[in-house]
Protein backbone atom coordinates (compact mmCIF):
# COMPACT_ATOMS: atom_id res chain seq x y z
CA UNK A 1 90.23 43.08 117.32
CA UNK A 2 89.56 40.63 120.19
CA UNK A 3 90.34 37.05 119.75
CA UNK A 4 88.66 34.25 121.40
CA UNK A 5 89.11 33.89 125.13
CA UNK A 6 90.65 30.69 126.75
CA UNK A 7 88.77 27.85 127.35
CA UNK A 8 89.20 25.95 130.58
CA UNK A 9 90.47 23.07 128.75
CA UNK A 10 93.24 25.71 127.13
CA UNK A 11 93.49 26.76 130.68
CA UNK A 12 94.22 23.45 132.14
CA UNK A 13 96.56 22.57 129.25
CA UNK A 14 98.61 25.72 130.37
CA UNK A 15 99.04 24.97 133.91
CA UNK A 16 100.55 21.34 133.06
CA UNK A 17 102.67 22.68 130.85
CA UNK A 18 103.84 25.18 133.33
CA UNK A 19 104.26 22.67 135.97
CA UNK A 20 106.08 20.75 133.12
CA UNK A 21 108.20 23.57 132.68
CA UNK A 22 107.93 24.14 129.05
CA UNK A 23 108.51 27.26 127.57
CA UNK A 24 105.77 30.65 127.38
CA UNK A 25 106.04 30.35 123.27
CA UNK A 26 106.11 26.97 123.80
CA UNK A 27 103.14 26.47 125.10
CA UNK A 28 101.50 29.52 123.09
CA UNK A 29 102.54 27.27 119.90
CA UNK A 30 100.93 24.45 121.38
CA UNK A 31 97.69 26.23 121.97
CA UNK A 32 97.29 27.90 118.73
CA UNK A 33 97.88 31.63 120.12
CA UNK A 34 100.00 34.03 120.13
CA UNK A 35 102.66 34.11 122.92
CA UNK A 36 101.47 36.79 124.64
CA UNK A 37 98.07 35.72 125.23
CA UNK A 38 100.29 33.30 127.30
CA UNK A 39 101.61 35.92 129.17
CA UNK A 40 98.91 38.42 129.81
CA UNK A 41 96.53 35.27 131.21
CA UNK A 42 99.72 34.41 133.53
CA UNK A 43 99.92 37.52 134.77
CA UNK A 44 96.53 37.88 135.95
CA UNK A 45 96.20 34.88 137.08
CA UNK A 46 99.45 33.66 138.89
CA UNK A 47 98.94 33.73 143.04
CA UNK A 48 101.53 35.17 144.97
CA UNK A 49 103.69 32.30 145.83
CA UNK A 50 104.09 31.77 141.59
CA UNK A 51 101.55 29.26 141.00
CA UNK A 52 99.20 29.13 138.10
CA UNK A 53 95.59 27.40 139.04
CA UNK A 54 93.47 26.89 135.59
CA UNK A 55 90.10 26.68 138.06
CA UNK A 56 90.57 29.57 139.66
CA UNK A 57 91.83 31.67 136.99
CA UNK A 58 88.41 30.35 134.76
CA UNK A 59 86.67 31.62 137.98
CA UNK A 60 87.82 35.00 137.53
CA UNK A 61 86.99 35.16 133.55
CA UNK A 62 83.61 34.04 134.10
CA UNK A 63 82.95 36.74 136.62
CA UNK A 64 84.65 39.07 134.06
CA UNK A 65 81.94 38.39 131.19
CA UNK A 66 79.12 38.54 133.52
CA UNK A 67 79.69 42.06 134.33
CA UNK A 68 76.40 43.84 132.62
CA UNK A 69 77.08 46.32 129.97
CA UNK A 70 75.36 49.67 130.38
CA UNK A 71 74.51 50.91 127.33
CA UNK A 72 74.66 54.37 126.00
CA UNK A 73 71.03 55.35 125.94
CA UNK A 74 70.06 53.61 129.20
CA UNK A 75 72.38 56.17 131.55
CA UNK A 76 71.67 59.32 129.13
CA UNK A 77 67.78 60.30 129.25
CA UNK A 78 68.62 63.51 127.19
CA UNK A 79 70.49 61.38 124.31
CA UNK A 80 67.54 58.61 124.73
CA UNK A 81 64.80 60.81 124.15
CA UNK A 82 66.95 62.87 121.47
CA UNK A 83 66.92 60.08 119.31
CA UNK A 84 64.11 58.50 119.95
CA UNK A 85 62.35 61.97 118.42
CA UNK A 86 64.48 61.74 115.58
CA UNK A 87 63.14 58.10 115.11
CA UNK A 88 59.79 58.92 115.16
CA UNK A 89 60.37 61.79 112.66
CA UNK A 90 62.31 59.32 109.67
């Protein structure tokens, strides 16, 4: 199961505590989540020289959710009009 995703404001929190150099569970504790939700957003989100920018890396997640989902029956006409029949028949 999925938890919530960061907020900017969780984000923002994270890179002063960072630059305060406080502690990944730290931090995590601070926040309410689990350490390695710490982690994993650090990850994808440090630059290469190390540093950890909460606007940018909110960038990136928005363009992450905005990707549009492509459903099932949408790229299978077969499996659209397969149950679309069955549909009509119940």
């Amino acid at each position: 199961m999925r938890g919530q995703p960061l907020t900017l404001y969780e984000r923002e929190k994270i890179e002063l505590f960072i630059r305060g150099k406080w502690s990944l569970r730290k931090i995590a504790k601070n926040l309410h989540r689990d350490h390695s939700v710490i982690v994993r957003e650090l990850s994808r989100n440090t630059d290469r020289s190390g540093i950890y920018r909460a606007a940018s890396a909110q960038l990136k997640a928005d363009k992450r959710h905005r990707r549009p989902y492509r459903k099932k029956l949408d790229l299978d006409e077969d499996l659209r009009n397969y149950v679309v029949s069955k549909l009509m028949i119940g």
